[in-house]
N, C-alpha and C. Protein backbone atom coordinates (compact mmCIF):
# COMPACT_ATOMS: atom_id res chain seq x y z
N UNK A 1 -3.24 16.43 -51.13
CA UNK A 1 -3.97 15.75 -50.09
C UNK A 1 -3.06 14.76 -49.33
N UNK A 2 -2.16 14.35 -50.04
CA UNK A 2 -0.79 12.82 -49.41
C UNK A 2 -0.23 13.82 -48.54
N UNK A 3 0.23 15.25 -48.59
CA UNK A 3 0.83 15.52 -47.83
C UNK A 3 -0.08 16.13 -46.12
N UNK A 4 -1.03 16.21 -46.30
CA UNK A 4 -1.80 16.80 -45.65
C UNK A 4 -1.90 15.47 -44.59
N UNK A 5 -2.34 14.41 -45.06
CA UNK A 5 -2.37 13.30 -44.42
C UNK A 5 -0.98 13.11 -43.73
N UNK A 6 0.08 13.06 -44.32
CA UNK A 6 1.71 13.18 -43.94
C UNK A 6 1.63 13.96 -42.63
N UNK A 7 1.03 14.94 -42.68
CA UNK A 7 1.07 16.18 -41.62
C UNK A 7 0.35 15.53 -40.28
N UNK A 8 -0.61 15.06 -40.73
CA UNK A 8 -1.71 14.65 -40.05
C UNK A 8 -1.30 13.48 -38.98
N UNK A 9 -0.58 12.76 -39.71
CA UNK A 9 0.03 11.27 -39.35
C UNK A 9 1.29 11.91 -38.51
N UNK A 10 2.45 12.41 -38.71
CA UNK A 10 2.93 12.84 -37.73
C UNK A 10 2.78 14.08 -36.35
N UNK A 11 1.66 13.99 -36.60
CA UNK A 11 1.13 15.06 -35.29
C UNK A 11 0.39 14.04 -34.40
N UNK A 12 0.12 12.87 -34.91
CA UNK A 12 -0.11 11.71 -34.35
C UNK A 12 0.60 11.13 -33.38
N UNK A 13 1.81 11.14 -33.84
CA UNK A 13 2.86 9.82 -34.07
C UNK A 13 3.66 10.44 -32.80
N UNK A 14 3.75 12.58 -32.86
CA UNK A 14 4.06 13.10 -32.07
C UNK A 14 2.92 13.28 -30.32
N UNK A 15 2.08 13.38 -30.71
CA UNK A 15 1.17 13.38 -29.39
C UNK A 15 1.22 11.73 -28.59
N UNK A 16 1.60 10.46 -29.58
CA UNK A 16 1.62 9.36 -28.84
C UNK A 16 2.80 9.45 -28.31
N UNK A 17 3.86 10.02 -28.54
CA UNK A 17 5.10 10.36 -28.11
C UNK A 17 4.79 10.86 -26.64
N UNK A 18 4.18 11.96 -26.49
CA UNK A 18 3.79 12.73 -25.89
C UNK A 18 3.06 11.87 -24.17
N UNK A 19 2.10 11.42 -25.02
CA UNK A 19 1.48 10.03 -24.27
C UNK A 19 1.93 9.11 -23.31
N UNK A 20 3.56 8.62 -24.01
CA UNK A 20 4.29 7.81 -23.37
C UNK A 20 4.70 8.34 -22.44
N UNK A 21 5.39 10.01 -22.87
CA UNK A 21 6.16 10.42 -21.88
C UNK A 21 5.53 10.63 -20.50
N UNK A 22 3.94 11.55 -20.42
CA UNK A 22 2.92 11.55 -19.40
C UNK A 22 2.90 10.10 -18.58
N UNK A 23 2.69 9.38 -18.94
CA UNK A 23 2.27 7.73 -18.50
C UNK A 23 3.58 7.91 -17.82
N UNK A 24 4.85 8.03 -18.22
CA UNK A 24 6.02 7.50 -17.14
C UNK A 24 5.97 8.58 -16.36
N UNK A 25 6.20 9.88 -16.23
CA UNK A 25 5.64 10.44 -15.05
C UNK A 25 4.42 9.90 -14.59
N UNK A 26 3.52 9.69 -14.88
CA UNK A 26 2.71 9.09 -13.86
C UNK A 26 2.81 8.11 -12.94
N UNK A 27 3.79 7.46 -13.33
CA UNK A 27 4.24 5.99 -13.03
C UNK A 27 5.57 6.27 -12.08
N UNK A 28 5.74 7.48 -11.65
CA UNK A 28 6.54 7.91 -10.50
C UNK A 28 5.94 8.03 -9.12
N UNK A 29 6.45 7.48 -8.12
CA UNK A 29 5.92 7.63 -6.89
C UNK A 29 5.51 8.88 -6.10
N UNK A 30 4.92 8.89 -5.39
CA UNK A 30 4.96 10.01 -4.86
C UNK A 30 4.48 11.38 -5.54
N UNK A 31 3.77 11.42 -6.04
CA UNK A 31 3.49 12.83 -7.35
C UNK A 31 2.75 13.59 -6.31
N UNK A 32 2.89 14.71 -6.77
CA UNK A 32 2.21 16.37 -5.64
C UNK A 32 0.61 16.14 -5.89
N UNK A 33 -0.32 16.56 -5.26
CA UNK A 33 -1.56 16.78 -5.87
C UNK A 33 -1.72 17.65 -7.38
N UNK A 34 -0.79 18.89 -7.21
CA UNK A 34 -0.61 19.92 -8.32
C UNK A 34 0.10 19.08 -9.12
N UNK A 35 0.90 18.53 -9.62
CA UNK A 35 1.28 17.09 -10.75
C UNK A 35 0.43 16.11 -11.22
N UNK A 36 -0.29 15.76 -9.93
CA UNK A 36 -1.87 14.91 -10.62
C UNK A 36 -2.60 15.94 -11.79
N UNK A 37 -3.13 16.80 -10.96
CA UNK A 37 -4.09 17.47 -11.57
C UNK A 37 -3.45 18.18 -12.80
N UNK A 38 -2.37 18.53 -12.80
CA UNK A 38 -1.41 18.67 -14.22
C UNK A 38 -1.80 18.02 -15.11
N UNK A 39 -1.33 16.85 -14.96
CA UNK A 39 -1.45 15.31 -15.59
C UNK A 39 -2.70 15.30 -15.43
N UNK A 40 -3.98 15.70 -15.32
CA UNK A 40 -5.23 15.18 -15.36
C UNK A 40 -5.65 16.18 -16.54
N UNK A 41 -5.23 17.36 -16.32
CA UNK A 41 -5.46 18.72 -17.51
C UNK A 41 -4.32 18.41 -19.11
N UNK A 42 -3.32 17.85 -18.82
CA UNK A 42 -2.24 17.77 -19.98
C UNK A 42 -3.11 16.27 -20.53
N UNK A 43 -3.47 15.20 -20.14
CA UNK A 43 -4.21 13.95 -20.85
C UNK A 43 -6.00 14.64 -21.16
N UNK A 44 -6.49 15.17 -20.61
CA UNK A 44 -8.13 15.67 -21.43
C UNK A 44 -7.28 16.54 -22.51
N UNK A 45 -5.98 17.48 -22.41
CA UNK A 45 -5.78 18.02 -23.64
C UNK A 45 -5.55 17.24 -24.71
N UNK A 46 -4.44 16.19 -24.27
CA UNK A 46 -4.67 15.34 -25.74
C UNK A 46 -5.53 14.38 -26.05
N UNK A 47 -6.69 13.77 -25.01
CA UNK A 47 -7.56 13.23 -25.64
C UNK A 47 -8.18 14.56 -26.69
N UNK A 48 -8.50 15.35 -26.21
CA UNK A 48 -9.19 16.75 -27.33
C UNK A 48 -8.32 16.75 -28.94
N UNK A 49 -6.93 16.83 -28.81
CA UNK A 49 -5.96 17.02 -29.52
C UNK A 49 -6.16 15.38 -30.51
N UNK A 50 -6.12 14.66 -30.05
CA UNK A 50 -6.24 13.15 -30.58
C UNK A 50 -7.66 13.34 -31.88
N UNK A 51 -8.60 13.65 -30.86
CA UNK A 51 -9.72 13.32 -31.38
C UNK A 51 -9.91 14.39 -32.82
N UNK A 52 -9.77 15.63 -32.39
CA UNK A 52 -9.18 16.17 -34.14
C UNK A 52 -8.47 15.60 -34.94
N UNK A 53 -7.18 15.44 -34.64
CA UNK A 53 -6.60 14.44 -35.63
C UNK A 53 -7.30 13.55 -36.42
N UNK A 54 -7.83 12.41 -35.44
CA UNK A 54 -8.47 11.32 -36.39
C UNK A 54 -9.42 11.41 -37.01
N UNK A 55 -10.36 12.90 -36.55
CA UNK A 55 -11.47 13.35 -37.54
C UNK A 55 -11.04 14.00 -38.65
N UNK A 56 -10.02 14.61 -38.59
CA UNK A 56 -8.93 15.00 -39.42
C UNK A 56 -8.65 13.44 -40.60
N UNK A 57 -8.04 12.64 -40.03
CA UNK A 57 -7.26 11.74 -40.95
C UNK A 57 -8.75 10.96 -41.10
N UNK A 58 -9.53 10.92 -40.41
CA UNK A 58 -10.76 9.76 -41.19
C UNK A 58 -11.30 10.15 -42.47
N UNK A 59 -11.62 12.27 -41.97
CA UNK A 59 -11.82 12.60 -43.45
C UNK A 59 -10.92 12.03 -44.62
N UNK A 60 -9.95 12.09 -44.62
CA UNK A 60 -8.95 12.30 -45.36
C UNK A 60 -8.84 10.79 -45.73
N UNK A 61 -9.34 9.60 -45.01
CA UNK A 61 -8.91 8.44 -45.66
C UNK A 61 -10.11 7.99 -46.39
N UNK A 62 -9.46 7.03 -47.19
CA UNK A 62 -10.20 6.57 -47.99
C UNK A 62 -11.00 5.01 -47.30
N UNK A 63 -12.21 4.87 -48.25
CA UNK A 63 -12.53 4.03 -47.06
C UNK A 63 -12.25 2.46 -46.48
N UNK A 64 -11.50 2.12 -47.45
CA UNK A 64 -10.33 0.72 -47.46
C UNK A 64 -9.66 0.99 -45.58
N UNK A 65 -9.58 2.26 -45.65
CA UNK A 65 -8.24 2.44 -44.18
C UNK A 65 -9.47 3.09 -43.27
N UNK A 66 -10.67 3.69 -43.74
CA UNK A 66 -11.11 4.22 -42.47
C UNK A 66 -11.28 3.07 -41.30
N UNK A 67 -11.72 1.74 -41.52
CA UNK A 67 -11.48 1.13 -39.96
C UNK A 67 -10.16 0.70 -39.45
N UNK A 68 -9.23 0.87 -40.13
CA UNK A 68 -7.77 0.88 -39.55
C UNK A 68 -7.74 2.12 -39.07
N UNK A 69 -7.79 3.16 -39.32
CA UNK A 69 -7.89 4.48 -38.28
C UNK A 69 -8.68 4.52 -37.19
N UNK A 70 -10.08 3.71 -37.61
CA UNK A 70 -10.46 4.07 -36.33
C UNK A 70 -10.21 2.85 -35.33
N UNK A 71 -10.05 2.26 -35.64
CA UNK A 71 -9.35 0.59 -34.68
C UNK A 71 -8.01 1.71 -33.65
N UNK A 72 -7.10 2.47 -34.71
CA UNK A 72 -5.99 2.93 -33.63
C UNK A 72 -6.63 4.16 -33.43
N UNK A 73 -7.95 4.79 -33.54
CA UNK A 73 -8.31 5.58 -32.40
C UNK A 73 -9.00 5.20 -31.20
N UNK A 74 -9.49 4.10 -32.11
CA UNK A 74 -9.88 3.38 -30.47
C UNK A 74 -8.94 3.02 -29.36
N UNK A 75 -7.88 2.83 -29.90
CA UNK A 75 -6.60 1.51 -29.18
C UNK A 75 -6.27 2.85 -28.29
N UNK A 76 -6.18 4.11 -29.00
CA UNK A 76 -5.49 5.16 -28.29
C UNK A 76 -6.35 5.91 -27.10
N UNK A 77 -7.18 5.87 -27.76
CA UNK A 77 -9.03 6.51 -26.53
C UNK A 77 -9.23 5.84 -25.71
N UNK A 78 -8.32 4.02 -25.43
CA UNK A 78 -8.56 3.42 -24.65
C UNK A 78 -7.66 3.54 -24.03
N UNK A 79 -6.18 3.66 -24.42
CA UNK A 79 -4.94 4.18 -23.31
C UNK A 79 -5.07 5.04 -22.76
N UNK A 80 -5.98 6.76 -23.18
CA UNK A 80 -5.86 7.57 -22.59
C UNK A 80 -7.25 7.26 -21.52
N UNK A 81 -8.46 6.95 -21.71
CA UNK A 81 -9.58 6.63 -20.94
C UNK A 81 -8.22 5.85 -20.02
N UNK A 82 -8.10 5.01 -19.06
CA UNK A 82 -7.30 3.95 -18.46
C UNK A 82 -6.27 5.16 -17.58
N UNK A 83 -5.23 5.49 -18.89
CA UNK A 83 -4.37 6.51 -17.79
C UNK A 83 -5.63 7.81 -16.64
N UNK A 84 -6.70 8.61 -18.04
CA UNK A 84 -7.33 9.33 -16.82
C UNK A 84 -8.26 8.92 -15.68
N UNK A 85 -8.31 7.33 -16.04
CA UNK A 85 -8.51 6.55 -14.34
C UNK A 85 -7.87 6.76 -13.67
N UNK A 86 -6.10 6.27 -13.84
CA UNK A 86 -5.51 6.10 -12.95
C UNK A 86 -4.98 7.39 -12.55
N UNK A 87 -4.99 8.25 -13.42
CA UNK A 87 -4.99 9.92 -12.75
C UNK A 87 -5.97 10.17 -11.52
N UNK A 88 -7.41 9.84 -11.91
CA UNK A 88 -8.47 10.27 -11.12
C UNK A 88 -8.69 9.30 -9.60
N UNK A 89 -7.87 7.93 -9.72
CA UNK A 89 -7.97 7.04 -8.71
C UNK A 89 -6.82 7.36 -7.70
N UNK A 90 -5.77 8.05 -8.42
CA UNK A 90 -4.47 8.92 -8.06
C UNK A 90 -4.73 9.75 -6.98
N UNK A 91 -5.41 10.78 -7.47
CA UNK A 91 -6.33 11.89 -6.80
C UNK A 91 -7.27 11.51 -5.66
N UNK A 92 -8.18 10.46 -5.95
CA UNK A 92 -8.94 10.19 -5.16
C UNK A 92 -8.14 9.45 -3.94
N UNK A 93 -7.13 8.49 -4.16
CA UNK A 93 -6.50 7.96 -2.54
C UNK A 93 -5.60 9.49 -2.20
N UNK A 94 -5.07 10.59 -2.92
CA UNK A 94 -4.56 11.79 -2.38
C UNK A 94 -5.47 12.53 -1.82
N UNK A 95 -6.67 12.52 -1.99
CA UNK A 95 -7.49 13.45 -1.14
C UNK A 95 -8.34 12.54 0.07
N UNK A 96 -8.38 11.18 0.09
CA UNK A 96 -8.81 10.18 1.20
C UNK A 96 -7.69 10.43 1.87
N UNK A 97 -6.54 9.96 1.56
CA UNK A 97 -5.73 10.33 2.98
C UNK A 97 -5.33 11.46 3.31
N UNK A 98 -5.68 12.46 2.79
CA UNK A 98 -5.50 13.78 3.40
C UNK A 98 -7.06 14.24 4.58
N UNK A 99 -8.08 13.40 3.66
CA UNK A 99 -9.16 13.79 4.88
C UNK A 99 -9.07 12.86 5.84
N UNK A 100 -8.59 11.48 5.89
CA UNK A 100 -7.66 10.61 7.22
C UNK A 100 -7.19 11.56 8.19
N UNK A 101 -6.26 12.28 7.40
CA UNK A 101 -5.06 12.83 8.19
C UNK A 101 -5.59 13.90 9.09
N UNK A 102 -6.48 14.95 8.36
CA UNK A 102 -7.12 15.83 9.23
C UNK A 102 -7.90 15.32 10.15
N UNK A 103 -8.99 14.01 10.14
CA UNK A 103 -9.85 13.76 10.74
C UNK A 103 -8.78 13.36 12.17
N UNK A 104 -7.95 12.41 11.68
CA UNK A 104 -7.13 11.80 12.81
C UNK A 104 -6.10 13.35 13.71
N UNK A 105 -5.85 14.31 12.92
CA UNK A 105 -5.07 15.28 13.43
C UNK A 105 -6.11 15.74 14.36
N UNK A 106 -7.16 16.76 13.76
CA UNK A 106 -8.15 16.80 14.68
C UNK A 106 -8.76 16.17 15.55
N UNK A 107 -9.03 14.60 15.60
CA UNK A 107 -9.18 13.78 16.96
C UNK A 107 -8.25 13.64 18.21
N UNK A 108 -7.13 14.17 17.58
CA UNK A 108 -5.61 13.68 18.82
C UNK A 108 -5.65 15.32 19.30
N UNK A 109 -5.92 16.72 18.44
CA UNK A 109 -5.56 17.84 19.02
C UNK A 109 -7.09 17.42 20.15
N UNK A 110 -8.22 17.44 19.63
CA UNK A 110 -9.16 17.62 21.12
C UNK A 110 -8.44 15.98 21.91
N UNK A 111 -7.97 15.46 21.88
CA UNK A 111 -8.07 14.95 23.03
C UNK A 111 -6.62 14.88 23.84
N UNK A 112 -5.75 15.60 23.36
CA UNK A 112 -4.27 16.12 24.09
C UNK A 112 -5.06 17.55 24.73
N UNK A 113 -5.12 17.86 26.29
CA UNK A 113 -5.93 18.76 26.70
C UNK A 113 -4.85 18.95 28.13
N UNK A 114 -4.41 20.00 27.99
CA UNK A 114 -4.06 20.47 29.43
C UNK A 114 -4.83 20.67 30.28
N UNK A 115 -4.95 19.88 31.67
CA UNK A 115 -5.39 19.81 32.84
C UNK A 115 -5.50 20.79 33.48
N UNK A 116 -6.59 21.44 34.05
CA UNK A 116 -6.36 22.24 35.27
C UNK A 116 -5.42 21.86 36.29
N UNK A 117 -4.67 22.52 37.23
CA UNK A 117 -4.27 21.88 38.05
C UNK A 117 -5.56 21.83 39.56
N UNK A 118 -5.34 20.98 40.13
CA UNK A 118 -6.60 20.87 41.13
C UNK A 118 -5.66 20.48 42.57
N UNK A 119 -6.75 21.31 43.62
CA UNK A 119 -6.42 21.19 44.48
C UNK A 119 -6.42 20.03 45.46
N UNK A 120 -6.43 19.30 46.09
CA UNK A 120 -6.96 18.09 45.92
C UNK A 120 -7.33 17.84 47.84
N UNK A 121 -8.56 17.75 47.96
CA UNK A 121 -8.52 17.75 49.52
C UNK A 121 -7.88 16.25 50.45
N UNK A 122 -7.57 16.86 51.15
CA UNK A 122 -7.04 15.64 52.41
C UNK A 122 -7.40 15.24 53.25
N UNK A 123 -7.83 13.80 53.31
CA UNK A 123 -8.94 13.14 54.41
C UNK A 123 -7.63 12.93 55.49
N UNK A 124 -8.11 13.67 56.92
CA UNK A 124 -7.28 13.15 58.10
C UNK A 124 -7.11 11.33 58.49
N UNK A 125 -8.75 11.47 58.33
CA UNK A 125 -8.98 9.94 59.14
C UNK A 125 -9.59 9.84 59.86
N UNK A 126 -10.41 11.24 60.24
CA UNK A 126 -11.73 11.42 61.47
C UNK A 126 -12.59 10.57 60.23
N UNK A 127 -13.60 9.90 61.11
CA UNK A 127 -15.06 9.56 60.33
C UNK A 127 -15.69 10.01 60.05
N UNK A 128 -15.92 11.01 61.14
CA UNK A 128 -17.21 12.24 60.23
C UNK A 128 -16.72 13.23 59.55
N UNK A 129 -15.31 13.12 59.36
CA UNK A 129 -15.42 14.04 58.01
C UNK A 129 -14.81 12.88 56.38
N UNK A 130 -15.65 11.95 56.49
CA UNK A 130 -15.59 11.17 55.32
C UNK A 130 -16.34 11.18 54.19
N UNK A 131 -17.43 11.69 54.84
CA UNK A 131 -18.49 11.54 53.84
C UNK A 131 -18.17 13.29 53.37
N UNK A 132 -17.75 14.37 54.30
CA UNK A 132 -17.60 15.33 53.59
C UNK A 132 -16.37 15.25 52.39
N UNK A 133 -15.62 14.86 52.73
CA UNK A 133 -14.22 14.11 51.62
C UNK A 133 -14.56 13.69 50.46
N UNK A 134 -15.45 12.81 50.88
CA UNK A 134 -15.42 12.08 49.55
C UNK A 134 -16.64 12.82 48.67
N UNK A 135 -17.35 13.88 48.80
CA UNK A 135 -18.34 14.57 48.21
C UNK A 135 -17.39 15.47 47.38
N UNK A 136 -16.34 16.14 48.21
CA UNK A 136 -15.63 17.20 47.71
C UNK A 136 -14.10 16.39 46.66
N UNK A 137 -14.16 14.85 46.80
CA UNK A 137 -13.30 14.29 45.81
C UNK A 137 -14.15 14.27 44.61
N UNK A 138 -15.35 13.44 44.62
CA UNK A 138 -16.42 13.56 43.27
C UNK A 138 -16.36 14.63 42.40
N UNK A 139 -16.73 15.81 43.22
CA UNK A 139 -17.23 16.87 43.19
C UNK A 139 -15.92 17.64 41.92
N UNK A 140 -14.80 17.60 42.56
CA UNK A 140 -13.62 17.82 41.61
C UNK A 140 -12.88 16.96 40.93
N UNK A 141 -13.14 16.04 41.32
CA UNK A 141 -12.01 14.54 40.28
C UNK A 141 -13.36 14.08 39.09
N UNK A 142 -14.08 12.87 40.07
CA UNK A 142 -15.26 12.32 39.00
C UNK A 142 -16.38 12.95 38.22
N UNK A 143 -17.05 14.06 38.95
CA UNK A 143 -18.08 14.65 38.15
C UNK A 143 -17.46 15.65 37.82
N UNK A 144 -16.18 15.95 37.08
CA UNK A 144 -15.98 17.31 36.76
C UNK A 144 -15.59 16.77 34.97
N UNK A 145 -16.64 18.07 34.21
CA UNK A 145 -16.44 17.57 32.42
C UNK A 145 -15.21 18.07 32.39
N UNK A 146 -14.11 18.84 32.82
CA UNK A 146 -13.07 19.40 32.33
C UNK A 146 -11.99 18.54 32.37
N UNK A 147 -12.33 17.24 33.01
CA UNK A 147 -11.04 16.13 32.83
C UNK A 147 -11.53 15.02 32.14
C-alpha cells in the first residue's frame, strides 16, 4: 500500500510540474486563440487528472493526513480554478476585439464608397435660367442617396 501511495504522490508532484509549466506559457504575450483554447483543454485535463489522484491518495490515507490532502487539493483546485479564469478572460478580450475589429472593418468598408462621377450643370448667369439650375443642382448633388 506505501508504495502505491509513492506512485500516487509522484504523479502528483509530476502534474504540478506540469501546472507550472502551462501557467508560464500562459503568462506569454500575445498567445493565438488556438494556444488559449489549448491551454483551456490541457488545464480541465489536469483538473480531471488531479482530482483522481487525490481520490486516489485520500483513499489511501489514513485519517491523521486526510485533511492535509485535502487542504493541498484544495490549494491546487484553487490554482487551477484562477488559471482557467484567466484562460477564459484570455479568450473573452480575444474574441471582443476581434468582434471590434470586424464591426469597425465593416463600418469603414460601407463608408469608403466610390462616387459616381456626375455631370455637373453650368449656370450662365441669365436669371431665368436659375431657378432651372438650381433644381437640376439638388436634383443631382443634395437629394441624391448615392452620395
Amino acid at each position: 500500500m506505501a508504495a502505491i501511495m509513492k506512485d500516487f504522490l509522484a504523479k502528483k508532484i509530476a502534474q504540478k510540474a506540469i501546472v507550472t509549466k502551462l501557467k508560464q506559457k500562459l503568462s506569454e504575450p500575445n498567445l493565438s486563440i488556438s494556444e488559449l483554447k489549448l491551454l483551456r483543454t490541457k488545464f480541465k485535463n489536469l483538473q480531471d487528472e488531479f482530482n483522481s489522484i487525490f481520490n486516489c491518495i485520500t483513499n489511501l490515507s489514513d485519517k491523521v493526513n486526510v485533511e492535509k490532502v485535502v487542504d493541498k487539493e484544495d490549494e491546487i483546485n484553487a490554482i487551477l480554478i484562477y488559471v482557467k479564469f484567466d484562460v477564459n478572460s484570455k479568450l473573452s478580450k480575444y474574441n471582443q476585439n476581434k468582434l471590434e475589429n470586424s464591426t469597425v472593418n465593416s463600418v469603414f468598408e460601407k463608408s469608403v464608397a466610390r462616387l459616381p462621377k456626375i455631370s455637373l450643370p453650368t449656370f450662365a448667369g441669365e436669371m431665368h435660367a436659375w431657378l432651372s439650375f438650381k433644381d437640376m443642382f439638388k436634383a443631382s448633388i443634395d437629394q441624391n442617396p448615392n452620395l
